[in-house]
Protein backbone atom coordinates (compact mmCIF):
# COMPACT_ATOMS: atom_id res chain seq x y z
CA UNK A 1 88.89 113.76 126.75
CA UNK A 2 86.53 116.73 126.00
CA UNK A 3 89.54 119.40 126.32
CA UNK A 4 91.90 116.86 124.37
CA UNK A 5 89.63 117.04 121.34
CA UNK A 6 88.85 120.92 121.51
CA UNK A 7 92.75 120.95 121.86
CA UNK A 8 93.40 119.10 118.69
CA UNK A 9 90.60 120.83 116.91
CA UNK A 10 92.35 124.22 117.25
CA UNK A 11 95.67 122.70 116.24
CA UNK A 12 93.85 121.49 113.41
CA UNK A 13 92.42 124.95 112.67
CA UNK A 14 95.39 127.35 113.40
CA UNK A 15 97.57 124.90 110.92
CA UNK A 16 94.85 125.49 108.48
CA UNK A 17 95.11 128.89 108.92
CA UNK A 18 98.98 128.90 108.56
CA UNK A 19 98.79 127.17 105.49
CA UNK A 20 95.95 129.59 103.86
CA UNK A 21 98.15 132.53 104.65
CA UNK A 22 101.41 130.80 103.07
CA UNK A 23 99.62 129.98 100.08
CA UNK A 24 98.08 133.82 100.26
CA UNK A 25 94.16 132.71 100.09
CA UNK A 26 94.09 134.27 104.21
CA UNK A 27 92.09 137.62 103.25
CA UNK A 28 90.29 135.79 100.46
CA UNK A 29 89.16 133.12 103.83
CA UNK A 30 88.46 136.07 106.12
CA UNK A 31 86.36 138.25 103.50
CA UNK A 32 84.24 135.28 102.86
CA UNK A 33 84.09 133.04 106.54
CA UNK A 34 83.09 136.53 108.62
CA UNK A 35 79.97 137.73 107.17
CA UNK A 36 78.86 134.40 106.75
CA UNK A 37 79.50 133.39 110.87
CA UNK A 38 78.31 136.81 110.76
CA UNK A 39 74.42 135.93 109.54
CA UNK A 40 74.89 132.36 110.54
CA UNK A 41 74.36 133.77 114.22
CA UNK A 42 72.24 136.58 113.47
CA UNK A 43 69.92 133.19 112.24
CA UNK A 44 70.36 131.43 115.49
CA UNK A 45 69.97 134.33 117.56
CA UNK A 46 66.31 135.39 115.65
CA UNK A 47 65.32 131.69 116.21
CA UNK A 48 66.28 131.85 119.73
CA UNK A 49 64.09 134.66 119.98
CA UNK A 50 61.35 133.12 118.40
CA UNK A 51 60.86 130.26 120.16
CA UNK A 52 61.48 131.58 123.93
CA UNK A 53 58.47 131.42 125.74
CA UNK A 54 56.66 134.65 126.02
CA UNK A 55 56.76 137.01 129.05
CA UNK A 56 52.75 137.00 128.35
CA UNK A 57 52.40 133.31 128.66
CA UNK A 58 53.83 133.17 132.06
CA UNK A 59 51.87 131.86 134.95
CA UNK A 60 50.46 134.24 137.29
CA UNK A 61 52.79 134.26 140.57
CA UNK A 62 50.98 132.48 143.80
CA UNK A 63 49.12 134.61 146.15
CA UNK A 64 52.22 134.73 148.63
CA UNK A 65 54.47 135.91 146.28
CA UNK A 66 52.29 138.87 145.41
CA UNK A 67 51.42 139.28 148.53
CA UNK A 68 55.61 139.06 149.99
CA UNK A 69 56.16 141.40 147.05
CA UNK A 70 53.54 144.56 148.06
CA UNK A 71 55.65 146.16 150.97
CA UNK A 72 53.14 148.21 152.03
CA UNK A 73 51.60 144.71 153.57
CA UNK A 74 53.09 143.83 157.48
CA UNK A 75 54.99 141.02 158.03
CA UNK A 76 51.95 139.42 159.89
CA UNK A 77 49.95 139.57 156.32
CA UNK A 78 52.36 137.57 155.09
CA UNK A 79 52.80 134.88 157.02
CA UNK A 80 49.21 134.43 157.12
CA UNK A 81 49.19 133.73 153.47
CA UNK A 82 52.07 131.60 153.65
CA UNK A 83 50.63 129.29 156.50
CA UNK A 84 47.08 129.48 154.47
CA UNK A 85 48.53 128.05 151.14
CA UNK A 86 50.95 125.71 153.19
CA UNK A 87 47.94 124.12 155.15
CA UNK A 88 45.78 124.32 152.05
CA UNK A 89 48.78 122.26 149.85
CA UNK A 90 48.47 119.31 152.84
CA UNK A 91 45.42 118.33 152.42
């Protein structure tokens, strides 16, 4: 049903089109419908970028994470950690 309707919506839209260019308004269409899709989606994009979260607000990544992360640590390090903050989250 979803591609039916997205379907008839472009008919709908390309006819539209046909009949603005037969009646000559096309260019007039264009010069007015781009730069306003044009800043309608610069808008959306700036208040996308407003409300993300920050990068600064983020949670601090577990200990094991940090700890899987520094490669300079050996493997035994690690799984220490791991098996610490496992047994720690079971009780």
């Amino acid at each position: 049903m979803r591609t039916a309707g997205r379907l008839l919506l472009l008919g709908w839209l390309l006819a539209a089109l046909v009949v603005l260019g037969i009646d000559g308004r096309l260019p007039e269409f264009i010069a007015w419908a781009a730069p306003g899709s044009l800043l309608v989606l610069a808008l959306v994009s700036l208040v996308r970028q407003q409300l993300a979260p920050s990068i600064l607000d983020q949670r601090p990544l577990p200990e094991r994470y940090r700890v899987a992360d520094d490669l300079r640590q050996p493997i035994a390090a690690v799984v220490a950690v791991a098996e610490q903050e496992a047994l720690a989250g079971r009780h």
